[in-house]
Protein backbone atom coordinates (compact mmCIF):
# COMPACT_ATOMS: atom_id res chain seq x y z
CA UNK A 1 0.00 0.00 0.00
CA UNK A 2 1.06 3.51 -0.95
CA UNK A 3 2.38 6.04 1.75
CA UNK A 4 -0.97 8.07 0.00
CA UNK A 5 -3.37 5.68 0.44
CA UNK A 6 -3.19 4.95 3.75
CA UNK A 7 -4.67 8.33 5.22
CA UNK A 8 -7.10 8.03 2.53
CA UNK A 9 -7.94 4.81 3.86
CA UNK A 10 -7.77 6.28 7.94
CA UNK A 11 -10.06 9.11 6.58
CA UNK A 12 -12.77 6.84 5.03
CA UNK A 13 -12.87 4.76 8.02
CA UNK A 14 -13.29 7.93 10.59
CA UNK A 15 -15.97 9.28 8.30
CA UNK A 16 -17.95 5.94 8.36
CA UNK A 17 -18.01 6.17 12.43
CA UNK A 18 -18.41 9.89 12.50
CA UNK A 19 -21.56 10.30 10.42
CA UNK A 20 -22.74 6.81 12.29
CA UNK A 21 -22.25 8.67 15.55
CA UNK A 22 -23.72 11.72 14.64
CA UNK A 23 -26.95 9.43 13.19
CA UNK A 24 -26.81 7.85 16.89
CA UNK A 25 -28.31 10.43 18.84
CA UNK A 26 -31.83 8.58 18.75
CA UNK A 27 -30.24 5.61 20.40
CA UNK A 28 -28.20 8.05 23.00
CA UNK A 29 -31.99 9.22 23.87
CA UNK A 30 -33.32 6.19 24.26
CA UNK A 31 -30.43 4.87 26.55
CA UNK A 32 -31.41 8.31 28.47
CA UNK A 33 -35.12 7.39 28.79
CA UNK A 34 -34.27 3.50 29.38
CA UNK A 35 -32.27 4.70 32.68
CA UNK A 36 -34.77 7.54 33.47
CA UNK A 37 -37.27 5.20 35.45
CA UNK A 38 -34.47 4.11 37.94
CA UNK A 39 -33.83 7.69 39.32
CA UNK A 40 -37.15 9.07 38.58
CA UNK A 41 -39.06 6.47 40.12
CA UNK A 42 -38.26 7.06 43.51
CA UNK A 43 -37.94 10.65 42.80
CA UNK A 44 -42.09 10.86 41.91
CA UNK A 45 -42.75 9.14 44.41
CA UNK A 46 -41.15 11.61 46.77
CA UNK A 47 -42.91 14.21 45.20
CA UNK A 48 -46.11 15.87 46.95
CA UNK A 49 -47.34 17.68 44.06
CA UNK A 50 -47.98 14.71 42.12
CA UNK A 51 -49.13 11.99 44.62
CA UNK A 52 -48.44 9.46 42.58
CA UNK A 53 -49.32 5.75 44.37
CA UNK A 54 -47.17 2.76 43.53
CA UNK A 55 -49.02 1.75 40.97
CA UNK A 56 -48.95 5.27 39.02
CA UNK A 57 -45.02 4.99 39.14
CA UNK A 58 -45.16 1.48 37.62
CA UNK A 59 -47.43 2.38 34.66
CA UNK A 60 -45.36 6.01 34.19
CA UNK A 61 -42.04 3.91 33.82
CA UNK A 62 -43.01 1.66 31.53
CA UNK A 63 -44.79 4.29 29.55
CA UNK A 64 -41.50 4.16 27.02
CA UNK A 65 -41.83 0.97 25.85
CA UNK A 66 -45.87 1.37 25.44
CA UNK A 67 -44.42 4.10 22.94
CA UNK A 68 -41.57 2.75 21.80
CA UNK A 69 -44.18 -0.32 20.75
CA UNK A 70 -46.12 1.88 18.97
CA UNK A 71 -43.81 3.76 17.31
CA UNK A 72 -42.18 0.85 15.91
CA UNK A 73 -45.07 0.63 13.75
CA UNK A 74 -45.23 4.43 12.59
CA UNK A 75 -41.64 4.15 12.37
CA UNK A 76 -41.60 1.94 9.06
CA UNK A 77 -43.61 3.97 7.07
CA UNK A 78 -41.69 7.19 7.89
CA UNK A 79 -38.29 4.69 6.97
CA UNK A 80 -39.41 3.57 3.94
CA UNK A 81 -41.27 6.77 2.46
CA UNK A 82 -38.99 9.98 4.20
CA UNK A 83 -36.15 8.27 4.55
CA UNK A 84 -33.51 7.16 7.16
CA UNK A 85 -32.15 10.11 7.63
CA UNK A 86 -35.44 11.92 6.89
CA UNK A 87 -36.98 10.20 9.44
CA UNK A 88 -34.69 11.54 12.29
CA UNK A 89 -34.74 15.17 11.11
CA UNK A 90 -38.80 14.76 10.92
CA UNK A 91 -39.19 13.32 14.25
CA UNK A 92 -36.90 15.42 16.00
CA UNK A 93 -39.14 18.14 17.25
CA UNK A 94 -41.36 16.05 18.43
CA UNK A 95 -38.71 15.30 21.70
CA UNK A 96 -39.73 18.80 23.01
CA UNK A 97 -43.73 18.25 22.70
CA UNK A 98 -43.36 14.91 24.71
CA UNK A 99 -41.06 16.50 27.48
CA UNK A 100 -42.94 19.72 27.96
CA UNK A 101 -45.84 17.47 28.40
CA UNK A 102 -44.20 15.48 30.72
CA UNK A 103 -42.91 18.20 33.41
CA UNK A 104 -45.60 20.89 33.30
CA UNK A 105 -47.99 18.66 34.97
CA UNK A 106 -48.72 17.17 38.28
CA UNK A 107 -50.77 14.81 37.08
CA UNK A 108 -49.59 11.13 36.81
CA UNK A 109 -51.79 10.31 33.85
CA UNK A 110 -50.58 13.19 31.84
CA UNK A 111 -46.59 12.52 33.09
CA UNK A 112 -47.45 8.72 31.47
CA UNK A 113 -48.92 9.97 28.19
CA UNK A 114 -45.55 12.33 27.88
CA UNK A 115 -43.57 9.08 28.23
CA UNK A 116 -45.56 7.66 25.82
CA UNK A 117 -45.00 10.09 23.15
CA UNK A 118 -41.37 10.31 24.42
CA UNK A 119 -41.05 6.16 23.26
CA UNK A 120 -42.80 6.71 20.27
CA UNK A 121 -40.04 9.45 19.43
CA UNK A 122 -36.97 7.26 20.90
CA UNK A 123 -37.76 4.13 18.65
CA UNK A 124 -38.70 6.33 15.18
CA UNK A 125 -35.23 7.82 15.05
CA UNK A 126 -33.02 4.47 16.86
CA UNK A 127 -34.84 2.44 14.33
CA UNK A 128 -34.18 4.62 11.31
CA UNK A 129 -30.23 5.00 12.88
CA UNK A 130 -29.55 1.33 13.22
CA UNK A 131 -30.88 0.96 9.36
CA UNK A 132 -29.07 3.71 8.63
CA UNK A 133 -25.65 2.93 9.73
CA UNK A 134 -26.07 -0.47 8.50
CA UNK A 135 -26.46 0.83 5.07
CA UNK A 136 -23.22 3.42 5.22
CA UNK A 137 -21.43 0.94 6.20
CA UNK A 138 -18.84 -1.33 4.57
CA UNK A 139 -18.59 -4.70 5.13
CA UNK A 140 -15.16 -5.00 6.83
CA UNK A 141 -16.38 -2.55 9.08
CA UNK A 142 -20.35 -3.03 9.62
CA UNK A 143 -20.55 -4.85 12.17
CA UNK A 144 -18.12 -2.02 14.14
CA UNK A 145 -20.25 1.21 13.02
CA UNK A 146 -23.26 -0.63 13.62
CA UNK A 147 -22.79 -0.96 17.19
CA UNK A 148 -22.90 3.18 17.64
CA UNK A 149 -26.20 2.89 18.52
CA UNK A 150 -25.49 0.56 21.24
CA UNK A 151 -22.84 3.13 22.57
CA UNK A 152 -24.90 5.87 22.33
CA UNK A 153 -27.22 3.97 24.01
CA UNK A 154 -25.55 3.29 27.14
CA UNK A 155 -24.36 6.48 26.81
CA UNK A 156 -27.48 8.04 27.17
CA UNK A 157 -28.32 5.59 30.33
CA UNK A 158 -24.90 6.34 31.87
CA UNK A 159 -25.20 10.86 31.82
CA UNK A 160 -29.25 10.20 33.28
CA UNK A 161 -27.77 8.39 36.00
CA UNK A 162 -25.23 10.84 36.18
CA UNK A 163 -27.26 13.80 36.29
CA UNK A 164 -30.20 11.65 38.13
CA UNK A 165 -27.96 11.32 41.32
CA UNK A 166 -28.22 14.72 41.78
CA UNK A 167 -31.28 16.45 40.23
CA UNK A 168 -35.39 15.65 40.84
CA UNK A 169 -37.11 14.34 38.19
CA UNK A 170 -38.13 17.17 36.07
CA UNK A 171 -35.05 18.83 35.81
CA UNK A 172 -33.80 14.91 34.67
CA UNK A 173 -36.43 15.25 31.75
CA UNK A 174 -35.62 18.48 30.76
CA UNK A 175 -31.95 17.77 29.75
CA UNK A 176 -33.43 16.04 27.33
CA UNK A 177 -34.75 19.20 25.33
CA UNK A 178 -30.73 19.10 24.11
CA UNK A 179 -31.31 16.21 22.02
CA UNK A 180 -33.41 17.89 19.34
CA UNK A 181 -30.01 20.34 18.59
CA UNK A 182 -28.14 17.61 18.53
CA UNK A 183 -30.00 15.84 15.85
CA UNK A 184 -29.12 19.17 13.57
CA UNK A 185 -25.95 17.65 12.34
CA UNK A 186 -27.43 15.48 10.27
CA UNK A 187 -28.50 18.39 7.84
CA UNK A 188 -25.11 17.92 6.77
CA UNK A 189 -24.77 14.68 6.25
CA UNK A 190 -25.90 12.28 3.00
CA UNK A 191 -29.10 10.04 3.09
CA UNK A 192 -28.94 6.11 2.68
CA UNK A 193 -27.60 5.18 -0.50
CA UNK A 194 -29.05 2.37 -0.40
CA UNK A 195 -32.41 4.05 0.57
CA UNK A 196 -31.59 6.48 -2.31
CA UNK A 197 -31.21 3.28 -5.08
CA UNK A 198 -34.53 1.92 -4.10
CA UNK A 199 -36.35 5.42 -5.22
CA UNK A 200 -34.49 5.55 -8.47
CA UNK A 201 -32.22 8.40 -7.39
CA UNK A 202 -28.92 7.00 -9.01
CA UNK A 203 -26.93 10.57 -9.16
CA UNK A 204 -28.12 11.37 -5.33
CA UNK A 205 -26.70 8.21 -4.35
CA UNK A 206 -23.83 8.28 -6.54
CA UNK A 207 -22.91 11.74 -4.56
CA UNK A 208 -24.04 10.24 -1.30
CA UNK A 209 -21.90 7.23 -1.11
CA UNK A 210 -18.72 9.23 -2.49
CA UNK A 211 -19.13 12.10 0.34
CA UNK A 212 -18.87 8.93 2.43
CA UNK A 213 -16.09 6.69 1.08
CA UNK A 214 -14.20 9.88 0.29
CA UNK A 215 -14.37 12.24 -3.44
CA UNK A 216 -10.70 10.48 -4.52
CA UNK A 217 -11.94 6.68 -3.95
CA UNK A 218 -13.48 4.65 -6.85
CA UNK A 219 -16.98 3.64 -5.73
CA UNK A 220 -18.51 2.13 -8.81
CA UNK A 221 -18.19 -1.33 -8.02
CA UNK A 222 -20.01 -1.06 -4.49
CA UNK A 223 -22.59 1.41 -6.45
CA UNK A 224 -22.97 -0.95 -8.83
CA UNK A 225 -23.27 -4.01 -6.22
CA UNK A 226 -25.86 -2.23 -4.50
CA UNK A 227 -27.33 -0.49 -7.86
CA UNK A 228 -27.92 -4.45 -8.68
CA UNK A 229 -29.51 -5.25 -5.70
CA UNK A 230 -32.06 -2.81 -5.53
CA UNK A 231 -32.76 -3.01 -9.20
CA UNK A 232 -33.74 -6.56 -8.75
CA UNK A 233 -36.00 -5.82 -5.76
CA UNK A 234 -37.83 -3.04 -7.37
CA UNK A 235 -38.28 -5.32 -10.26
CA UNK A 236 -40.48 -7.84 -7.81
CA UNK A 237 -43.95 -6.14 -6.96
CA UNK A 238 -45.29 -4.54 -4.03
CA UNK A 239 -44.75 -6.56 -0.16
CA UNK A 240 -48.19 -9.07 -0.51
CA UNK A 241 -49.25 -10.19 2.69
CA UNK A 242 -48.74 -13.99 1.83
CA UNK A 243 -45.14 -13.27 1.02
CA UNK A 244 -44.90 -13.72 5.04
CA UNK A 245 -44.67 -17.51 3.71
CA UNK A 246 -41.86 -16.98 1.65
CA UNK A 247 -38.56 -18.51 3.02
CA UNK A 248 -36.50 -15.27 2.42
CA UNK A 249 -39.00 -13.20 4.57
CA UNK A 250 -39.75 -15.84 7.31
CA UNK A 251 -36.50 -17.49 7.47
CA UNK A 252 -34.76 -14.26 9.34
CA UNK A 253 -37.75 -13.46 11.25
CA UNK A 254 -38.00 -16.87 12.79
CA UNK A 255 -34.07 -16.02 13.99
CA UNK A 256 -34.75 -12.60 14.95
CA UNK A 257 -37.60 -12.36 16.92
CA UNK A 258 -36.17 -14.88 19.37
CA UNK A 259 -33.39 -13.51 19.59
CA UNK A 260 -35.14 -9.74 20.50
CA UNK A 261 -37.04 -12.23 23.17
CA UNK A 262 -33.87 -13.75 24.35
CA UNK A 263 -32.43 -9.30 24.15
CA UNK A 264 -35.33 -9.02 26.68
CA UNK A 265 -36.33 -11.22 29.18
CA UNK A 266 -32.33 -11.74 29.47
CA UNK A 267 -33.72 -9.21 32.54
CA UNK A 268 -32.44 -5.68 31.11
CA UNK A 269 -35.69 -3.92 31.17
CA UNK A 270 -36.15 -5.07 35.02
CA UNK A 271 -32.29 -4.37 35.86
CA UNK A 272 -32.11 -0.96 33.88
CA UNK A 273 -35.43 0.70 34.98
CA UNK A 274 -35.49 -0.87 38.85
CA UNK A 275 -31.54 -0.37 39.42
CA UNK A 276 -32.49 2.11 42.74
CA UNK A 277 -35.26 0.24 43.73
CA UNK A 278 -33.25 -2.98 43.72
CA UNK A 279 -29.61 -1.51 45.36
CA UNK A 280 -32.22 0.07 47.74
CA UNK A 281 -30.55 -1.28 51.62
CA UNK A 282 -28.81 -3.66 49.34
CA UNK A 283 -25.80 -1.94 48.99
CA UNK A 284 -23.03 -0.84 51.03
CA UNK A 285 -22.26 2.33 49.30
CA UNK A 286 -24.75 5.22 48.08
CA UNK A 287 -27.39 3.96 45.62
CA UNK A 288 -26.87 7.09 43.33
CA UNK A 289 -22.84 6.65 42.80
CA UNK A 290 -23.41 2.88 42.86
CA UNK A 291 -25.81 3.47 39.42
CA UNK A 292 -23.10 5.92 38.13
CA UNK A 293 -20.54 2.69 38.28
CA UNK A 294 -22.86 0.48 36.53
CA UNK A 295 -23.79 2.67 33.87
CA UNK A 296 -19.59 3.41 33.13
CA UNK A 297 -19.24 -0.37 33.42
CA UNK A 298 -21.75 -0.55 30.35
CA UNK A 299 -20.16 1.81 28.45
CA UNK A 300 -16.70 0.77 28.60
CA UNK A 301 -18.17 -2.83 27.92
CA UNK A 302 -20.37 -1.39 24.59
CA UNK A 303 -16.83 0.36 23.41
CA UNK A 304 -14.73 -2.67 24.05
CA UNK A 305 -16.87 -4.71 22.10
CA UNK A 306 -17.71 -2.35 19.31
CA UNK A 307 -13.87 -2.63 18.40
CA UNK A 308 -14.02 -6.51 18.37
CA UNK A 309 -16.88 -7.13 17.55
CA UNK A 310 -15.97 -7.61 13.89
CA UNK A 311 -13.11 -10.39 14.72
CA UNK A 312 -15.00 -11.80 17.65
CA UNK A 313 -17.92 -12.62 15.62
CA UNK A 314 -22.26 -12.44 16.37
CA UNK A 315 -22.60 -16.23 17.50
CA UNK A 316 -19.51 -16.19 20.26
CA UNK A 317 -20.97 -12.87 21.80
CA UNK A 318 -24.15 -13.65 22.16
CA UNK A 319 -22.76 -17.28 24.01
CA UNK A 320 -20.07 -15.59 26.07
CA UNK A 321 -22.41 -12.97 27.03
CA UNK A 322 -25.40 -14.94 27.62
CA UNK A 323 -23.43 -17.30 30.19
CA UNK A 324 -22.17 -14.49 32.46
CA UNK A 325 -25.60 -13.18 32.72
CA UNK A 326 -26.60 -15.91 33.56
CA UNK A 327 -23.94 -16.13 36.57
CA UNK A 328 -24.97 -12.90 37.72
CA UNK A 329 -28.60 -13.65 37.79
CA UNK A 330 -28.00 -16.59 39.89
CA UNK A 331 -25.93 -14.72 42.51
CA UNK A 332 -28.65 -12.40 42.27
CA UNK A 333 -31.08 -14.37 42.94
CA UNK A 334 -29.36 -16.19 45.71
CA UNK A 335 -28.81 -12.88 47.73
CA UNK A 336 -32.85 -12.44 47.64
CA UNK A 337 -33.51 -15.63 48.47
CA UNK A 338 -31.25 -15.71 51.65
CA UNK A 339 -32.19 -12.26 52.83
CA UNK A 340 -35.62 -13.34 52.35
CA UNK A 341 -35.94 -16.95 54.17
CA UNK A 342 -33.09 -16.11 56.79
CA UNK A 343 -33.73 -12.63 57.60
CA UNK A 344 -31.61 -9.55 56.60
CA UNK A 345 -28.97 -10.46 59.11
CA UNK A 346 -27.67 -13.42 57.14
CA UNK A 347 -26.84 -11.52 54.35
CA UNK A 348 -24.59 -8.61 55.87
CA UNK A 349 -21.08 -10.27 55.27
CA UNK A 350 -22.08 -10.67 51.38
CA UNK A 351 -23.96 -7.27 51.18
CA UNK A 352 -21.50 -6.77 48.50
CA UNK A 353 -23.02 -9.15 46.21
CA UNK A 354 -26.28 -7.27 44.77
CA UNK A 355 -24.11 -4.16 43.64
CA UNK A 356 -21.62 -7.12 42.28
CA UNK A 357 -23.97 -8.98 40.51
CA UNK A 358 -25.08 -6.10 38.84
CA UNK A 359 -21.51 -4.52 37.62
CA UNK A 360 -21.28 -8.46 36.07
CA UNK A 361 -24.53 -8.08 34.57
CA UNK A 362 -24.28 -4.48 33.25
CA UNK A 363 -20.43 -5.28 31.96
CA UNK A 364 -21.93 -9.10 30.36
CA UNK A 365 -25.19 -7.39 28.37
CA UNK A 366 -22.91 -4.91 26.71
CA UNK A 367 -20.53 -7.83 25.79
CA UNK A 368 -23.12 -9.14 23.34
CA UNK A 369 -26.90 -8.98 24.22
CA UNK A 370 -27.10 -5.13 24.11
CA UNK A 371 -25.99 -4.71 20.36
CA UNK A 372 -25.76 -8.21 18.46
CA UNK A 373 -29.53 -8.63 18.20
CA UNK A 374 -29.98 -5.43 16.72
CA UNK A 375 -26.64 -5.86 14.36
CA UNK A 376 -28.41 -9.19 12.88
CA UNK A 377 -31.82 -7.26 12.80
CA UNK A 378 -30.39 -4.99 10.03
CA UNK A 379 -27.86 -7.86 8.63
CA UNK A 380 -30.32 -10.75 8.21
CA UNK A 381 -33.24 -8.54 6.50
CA UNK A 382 -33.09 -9.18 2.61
CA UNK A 383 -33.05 -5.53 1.25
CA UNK A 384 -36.86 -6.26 -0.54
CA UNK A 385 -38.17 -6.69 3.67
CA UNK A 386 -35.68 -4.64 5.35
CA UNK A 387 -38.17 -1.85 6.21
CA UNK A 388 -40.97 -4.14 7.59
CA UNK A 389 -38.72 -6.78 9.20
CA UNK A 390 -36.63 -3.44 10.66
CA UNK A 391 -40.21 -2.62 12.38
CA UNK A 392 -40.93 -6.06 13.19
CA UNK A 393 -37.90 -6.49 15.14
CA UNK A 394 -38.98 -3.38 17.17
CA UNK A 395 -42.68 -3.37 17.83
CA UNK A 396 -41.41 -6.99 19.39
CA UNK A 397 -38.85 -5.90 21.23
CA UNK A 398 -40.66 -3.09 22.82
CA UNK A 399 -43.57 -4.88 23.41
CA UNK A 400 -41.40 -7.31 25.29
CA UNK A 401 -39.34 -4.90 27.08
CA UNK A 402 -43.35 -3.28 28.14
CA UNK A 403 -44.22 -7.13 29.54
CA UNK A 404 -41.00 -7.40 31.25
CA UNK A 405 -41.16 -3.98 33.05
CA UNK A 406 -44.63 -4.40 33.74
CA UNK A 407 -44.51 -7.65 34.95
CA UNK A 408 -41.54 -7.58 37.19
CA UNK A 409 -43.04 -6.01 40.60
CA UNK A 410 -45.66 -8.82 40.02
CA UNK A 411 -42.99 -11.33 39.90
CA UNK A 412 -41.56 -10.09 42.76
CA UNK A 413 -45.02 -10.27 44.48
CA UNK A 414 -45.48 -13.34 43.74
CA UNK A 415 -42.03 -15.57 43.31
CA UNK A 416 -40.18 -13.54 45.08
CA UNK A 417 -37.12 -11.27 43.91
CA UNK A 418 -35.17 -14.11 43.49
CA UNK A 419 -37.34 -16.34 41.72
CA UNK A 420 -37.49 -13.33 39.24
CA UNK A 421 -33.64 -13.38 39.03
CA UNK A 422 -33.38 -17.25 38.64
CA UNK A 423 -36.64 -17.31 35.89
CA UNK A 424 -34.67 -14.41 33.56
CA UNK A 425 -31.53 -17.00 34.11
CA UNK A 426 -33.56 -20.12 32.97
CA UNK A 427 -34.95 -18.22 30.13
CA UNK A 428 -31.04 -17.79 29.38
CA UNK A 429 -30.05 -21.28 29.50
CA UNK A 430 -32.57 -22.11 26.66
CA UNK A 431 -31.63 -19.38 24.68
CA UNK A 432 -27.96 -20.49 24.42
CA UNK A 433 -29.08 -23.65 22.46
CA UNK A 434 -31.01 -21.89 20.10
CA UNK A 435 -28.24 -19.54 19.43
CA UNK A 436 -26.12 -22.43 19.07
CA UNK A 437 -28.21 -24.01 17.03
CA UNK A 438 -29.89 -21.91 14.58
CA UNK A 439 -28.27 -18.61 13.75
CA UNK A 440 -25.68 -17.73 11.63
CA UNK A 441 -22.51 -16.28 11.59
CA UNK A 442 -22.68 -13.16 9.70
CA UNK A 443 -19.20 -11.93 10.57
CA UNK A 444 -17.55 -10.22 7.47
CA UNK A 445 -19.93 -11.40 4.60
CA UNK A 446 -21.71 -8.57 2.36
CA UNK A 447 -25.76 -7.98 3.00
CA UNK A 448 -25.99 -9.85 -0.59
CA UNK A 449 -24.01 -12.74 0.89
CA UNK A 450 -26.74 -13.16 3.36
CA UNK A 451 -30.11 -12.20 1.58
CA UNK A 452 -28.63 -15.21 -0.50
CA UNK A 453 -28.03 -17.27 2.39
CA UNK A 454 -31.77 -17.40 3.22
CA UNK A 455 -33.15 -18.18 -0.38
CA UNK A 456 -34.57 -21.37 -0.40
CA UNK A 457 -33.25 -22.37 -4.06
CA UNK A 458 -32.14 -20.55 -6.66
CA UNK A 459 -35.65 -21.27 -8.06
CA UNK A 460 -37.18 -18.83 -5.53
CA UNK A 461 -35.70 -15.51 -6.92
CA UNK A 462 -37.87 -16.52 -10.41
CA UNK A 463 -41.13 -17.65 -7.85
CA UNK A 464 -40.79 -13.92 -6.21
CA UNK A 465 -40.87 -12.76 -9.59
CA UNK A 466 -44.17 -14.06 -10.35
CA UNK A 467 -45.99 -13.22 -7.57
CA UNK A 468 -47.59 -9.82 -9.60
CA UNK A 469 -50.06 -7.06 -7.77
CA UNK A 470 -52.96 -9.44 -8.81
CA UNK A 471 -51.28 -11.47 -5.60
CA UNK A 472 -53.77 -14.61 -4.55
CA UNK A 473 -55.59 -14.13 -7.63
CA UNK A 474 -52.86 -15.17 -9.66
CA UNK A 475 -52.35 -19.00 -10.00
CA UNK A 476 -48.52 -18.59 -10.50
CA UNK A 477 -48.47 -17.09 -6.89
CA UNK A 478 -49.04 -20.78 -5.89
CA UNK A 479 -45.72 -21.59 -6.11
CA UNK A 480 -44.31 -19.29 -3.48
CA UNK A 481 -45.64 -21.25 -1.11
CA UNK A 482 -45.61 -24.93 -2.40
CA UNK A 483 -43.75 -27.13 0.14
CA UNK A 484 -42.29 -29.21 -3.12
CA UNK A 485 -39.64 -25.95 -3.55
């Protein structure tokens, strides 16, 4: 290599992560609003002018994944019709609505429908930035850029810890009205190519992709790779709702939506949004700086394994990760479980281990769980599905993230706190084998590689073909969905 190429080569790489990070602000917000219940829990419910009860606090913190489920689903269409990066700029205005309606209210029912609107917002611009920066993105270095998001993301939970420890509630929510100037740099950056190509906009894309490979370096090939791609999807007709049959469209959802479940009820959304409650006369030092460790703990994790993530591979993060959670949730669990049948005294010489078990499990979900699932989300989705698989992936998550928020207290009522812990850990245990199992090592191989991967024979491509706008009508459509292909 040339003395001359290499800083070209430097420069194209720090332009793929620096228009990535600046697309990432949508996942920084939503880390901010996944941490926000843990400090502003308690804080509500300390507050006289809102006389909130128990059960106003549980429905207000899991008002952001009620949105977020929603928004999934509004989400796609903005994606597919504004754009990835339209989508962001669009939606970003809509952060102040939701947090002024949050914090000029002393009602509990209007502070939940703020965090409603606030989800819907998070999840419209983190979908349309993990779809985004999966499509900037080279091969050698997708699976890298693509975990921004999941910095950003613990990011975002790490400063509301950080500014939770020391401020009430509403002055917590109104930090956020930064995030809608933030989202301003992306005036200056290019759309999707890729989202370009699909709406015939060859010389916007051409211009796109060379402001971000660099104006000196020769991007025909990858234009026309991608050029190719797109042309043959447009080519098929319009998404028919029986193409849900098809191999190439239910093959990667049958991976991915387990492995949002596994993302899930791994215990985040109980861990993340109850950290207070939980460190609550469980800890020997103060509860606030004690969330400030474990929120650096899942940053420096998210970072470590953003750079490796490329030569480490999907498959042995997911395993790795998945086992030490599992080890933490056990420990977890075991705390509860003495405290509770022996009394709070037989716990005090390990009263160490709840504020342990949680730097393991914060470090251990960045290691794998935090960011692979949504990696494969945008690498497994054939380009032709990418938009409605993208929102698929979502509205499940969320809506899983919503039953495990929602359902924890009850667990906790009724198995205990460390049946809770030791359920989330079984629910592990089976997930390994099906990650073992069934999914895929996508590590280094273009998005065509692995659209191709999930085509049921080279027959199908022709079958797609023939499925016209007539749809069922159409005898030929049939053959989609023989079981002799």
């Amino acid at each position: 290599m040339s003395k001359s190429s290499s800083p070209m080569k430097f420069k194209n790489v720090f332009w793929q992560f620096f228009v990535a990070a600046c697309a990432s602000v949508g996942s920084f917000a939503l880390g901010y609003d996944d941490g926000w219940g843990s400090p502003a829990g308690p804080s509500i419910r300390d507050d006289l002018s809102v006389n909130a009860t128990a059960t106003d606090i549980d429905w207000i913190v899991s008002g952001i994944p009620i949105g977020s489920t929603i928004g999934a689903v509004l989400a796609f269409v903005s994606t597919n019709y504004v754009g990835r990066r339209g989508t962001m700029l669009l939606i970003s205005p809509f952060y102040i609505l939701a947090h002024l309606l949050t914090v000029l209210t002393t009602s509990p029912t209007q502070i939940f429908i703020g965090r409603i609107l606030t989800g819907m917002v998070d999840i419209s611009t983190t979908m349309a930035s993990q779809i985004y920066t999966s499509e900037i993105a080279t091969p050698e270095l997708r699976g890298a850029v693509s975990s921004l998001p999941s910095v950003a993301l613990a990011l975002g939970v790490l400063v509301c810890y950080v500014i939770g420890a020391f401020v009430d509630w509403r002055v917590l929510t109104l930090c956020q009205l930064a995030f809608p100037i933030a989202y301003l740099s992306m005036w200056f950056h290019p759309e999707s190519p890729v989202w370009l190509l699909k709406k015939g906009r060859v010389d916007d894309a051409q211009k796109a992709l060379k402001r971000l490979r660099g104006q000196d370096t020769d991007i025909s090939e990858e234009l026309f790779r991608i050029k190719e791609n797109c042309d043959r999807e447009a080519a098929k007709p319009k998404f028919h709702i029986r193409e849900i049959l098809v191999p190439l469209f239910f093959h990667p959802v049958l991976l991915v939506v387990p492995l949002v479940f596994l993302q899930m009820f791994s215990g985040y959304g109980a861990v993340v949004y109850n950290s207070v409650t939980i460190l609550e006369g469980n800890s020997p030092i103060d509860v606030g700086i004690a969330t400030i460790i474990l929120a650096l703990c899942l940053v420096v994790a998210v970072l470590i394994v953003s750079i490796f993530i490329d030569s480490l591979g999907r498959k042995a993060l997911m395993l790795t990760s998945g086992l030490i959670i599992k080890i933490s949730l056990l420990a977890l669990g075991t705390y509860f479980y003495l405290r509770d049948t022996y009394g709070p005294e037989s716990v005090e010489h390990i009263s160490w281990l709840p504020f342990a078990s949680l730097v393991v499990f914060y470090t251990s979900y960045a290691g794998g769980y935090s960011s692979v699932p949504y990696i494969m989300l945008a690498e497994l989705s054939p380009v032709r599905y990418r938009d409605i698989m993208g929102s698929i992936g979502y509205f499940s998550s969320n809506l899983l993230i919503f039953v495990v928020v929602r359902t924890f207290p009850e667990l906790q009522k009724s198995i205990g706190d460390h049946g809770a812990f030791w359920l989330y850990a079984c629910i592990l245990a089976v997930g390994a084998v099906f990650v073992i199992v069934f999914i895929p090592e996508t590590k280094g191989k273009t998005l065509e590689d692995i659209e191709y991967f999930f085509k049921k024979s080279p027959d199908q491509e022709l079958e797609l073909d023939l499925v016209d706008k007539k749809g069922i009508d159409n005898p030929v459509c049939l053959n989609v969905f023989s079981t002799d292909n």
